[in-house]
Protein backbone atom coordinates (compact mmCIF):
# COMPACT_ATOMS: atom_id res chain seq x y z
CA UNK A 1 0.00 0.00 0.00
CA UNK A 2 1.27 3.74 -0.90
CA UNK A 3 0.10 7.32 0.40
CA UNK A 4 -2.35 7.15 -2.96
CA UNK A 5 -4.52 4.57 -1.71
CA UNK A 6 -7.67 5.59 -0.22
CA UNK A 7 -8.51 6.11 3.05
CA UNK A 8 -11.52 6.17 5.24
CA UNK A 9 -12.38 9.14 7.78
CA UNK A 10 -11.20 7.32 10.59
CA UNK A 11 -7.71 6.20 9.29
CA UNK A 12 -8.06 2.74 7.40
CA UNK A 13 -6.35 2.75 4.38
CA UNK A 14 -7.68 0.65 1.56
CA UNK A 15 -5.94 -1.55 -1.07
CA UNK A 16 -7.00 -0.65 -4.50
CA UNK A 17 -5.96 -4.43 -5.49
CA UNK A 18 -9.26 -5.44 -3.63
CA UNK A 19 -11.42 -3.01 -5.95
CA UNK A 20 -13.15 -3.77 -9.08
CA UNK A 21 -14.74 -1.18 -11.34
CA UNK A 22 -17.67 -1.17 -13.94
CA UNK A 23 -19.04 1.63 -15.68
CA UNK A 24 -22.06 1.83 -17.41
CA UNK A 25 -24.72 4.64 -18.80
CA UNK A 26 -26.61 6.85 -16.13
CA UNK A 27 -30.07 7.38 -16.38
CA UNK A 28 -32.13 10.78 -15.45
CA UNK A 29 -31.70 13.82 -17.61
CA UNK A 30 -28.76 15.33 -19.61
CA UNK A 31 -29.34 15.40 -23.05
CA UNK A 32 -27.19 13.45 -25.53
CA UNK A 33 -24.47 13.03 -22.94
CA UNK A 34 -26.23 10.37 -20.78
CA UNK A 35 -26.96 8.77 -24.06
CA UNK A 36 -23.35 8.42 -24.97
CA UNK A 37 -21.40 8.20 -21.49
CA UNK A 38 -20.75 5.58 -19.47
CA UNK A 39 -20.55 7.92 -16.60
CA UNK A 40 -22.60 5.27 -14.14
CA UNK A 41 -19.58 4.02 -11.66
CA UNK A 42 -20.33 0.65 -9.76
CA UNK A 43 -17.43 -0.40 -7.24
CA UNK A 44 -17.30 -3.96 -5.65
CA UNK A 45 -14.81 -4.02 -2.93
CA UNK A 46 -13.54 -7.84 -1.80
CA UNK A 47 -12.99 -6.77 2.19
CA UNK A 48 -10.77 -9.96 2.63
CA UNK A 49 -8.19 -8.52 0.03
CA UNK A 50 -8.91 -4.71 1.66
CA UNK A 51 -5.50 -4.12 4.03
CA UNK A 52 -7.65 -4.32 6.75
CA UNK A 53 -6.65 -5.54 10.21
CA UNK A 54 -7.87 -8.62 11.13
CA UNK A 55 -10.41 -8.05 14.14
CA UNK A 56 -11.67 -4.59 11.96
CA UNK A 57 -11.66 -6.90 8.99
CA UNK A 58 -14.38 -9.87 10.79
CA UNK A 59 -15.96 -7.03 12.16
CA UNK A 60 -16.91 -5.40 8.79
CA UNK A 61 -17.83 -9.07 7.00
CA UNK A 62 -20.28 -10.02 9.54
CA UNK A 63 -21.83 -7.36 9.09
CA UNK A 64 -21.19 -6.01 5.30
CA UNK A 65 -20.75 -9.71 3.52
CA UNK A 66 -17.67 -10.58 1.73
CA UNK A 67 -18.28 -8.32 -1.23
CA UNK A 68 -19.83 -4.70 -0.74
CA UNK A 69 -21.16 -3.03 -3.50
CA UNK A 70 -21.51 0.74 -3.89
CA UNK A 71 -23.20 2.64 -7.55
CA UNK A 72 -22.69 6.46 -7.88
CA UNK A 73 -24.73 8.21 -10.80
CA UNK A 74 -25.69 11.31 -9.25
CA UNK A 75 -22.51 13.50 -11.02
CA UNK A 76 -22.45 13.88 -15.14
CA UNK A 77 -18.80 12.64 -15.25
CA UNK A 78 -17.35 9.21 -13.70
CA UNK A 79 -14.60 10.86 -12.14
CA UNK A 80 -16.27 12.47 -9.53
CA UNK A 81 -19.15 9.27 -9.69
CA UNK A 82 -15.55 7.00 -9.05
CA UNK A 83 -14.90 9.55 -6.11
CA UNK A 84 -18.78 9.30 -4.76
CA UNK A 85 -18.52 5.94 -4.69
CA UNK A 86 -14.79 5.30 -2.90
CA UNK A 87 -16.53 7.87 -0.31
CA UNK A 88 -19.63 6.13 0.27
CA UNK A 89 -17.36 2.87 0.73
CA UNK A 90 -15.21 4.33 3.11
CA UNK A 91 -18.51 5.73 5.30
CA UNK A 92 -19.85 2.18 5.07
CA UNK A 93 -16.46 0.11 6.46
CA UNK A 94 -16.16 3.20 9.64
CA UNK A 95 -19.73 2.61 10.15
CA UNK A 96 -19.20 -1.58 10.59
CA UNK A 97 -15.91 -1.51 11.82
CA UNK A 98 -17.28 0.75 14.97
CA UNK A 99 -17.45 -1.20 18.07
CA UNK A 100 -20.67 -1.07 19.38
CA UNK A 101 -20.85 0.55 22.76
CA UNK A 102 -21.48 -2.63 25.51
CA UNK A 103 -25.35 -1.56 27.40
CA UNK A 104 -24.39 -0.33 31.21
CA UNK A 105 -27.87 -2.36 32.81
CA UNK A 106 -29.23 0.49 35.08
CA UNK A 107 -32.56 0.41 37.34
CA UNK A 108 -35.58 3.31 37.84
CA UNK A 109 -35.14 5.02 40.43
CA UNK A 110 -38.02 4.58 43.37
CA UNK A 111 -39.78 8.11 42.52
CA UNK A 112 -39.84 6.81 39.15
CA UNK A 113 -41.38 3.50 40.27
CA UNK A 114 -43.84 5.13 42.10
CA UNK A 115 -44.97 7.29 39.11
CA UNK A 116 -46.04 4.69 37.41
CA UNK A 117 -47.75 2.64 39.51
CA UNK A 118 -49.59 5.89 40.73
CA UNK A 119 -50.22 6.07 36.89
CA UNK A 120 -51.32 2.92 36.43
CA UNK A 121 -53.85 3.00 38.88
CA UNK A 122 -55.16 6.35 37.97
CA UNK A 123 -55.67 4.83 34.24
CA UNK A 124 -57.31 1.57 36.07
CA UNK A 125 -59.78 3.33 38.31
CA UNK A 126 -60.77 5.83 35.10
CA UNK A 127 -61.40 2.60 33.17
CA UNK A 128 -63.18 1.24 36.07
CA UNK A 129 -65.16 4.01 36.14
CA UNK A 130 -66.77 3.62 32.73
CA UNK A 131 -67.76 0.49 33.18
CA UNK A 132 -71.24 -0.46 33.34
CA UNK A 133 -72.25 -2.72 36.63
CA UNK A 134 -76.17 -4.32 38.02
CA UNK A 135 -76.18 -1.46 40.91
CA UNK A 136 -75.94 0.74 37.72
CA UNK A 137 -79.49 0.14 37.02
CA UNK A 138 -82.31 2.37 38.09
């Protein structure tokens, strides 16, 4: 890997080896020049050939998949389509590789606990209320 590869926002730097490109026509308007430019960009990135460390790398497959695929075909030219889509594969491996914060189990407080039964019963005895019972009768 050199200082041209890319690299995602939060360091990783990516082997170009592990890309493949296709390029085919964009739809939506432009005239002629959609007609007669393959300006569409479609990258598939193998993420076990990426230069990624190993525990990063698991990370991302279980939850990416082995291949990811990315299509840019918002711009008119496929250089900056080829740029959209290394940048929208970059967000996608910082997003997976993050290590998901671990849950910190924590308990209402008593005031809290109190609320809602005090709720509850309010709710229960306004129900209660409206229904219809024999003394009911006149």
């Amino acid at each position: 890997m050199n200082e041209d590869d890319p690299v995602t926002p939060a360091g990783w730097r990516l082997d170009p080896a592990a890309f493949s490109w296709r390029f085919s026509r964009s739809s939506g308007p432009g005239g002629q020049h959609v007609n007669t430019t393959d300006s569409k960009a479609e990258l598939i990135c193998d993420l076990s050939q990426a230069g990624l460390p190993d525990t990063v790398a698991e990370r991302v497959v279980a939850k990416l998949g082995q291949d990811v695929r990315v299509v840019a075909s918002n711009e008119r030219s496929q250089r900056r389509n080829r740029a959209e889509a290394l940048a929208r594969l970059a967000a996608m491996i910082d997003d997976a590789a993050k290590v998901p914060k671990r849950r910190r189990p924590t308990r209402p407080s008593h005031g809290a606990v109190q609320r809602r039964i005090t709720s509850k019963k309010h709710l229960s005895a306004r129900k209660a209320d409206r229904r219809w019972t024999p003394e009911d009768q006149p």
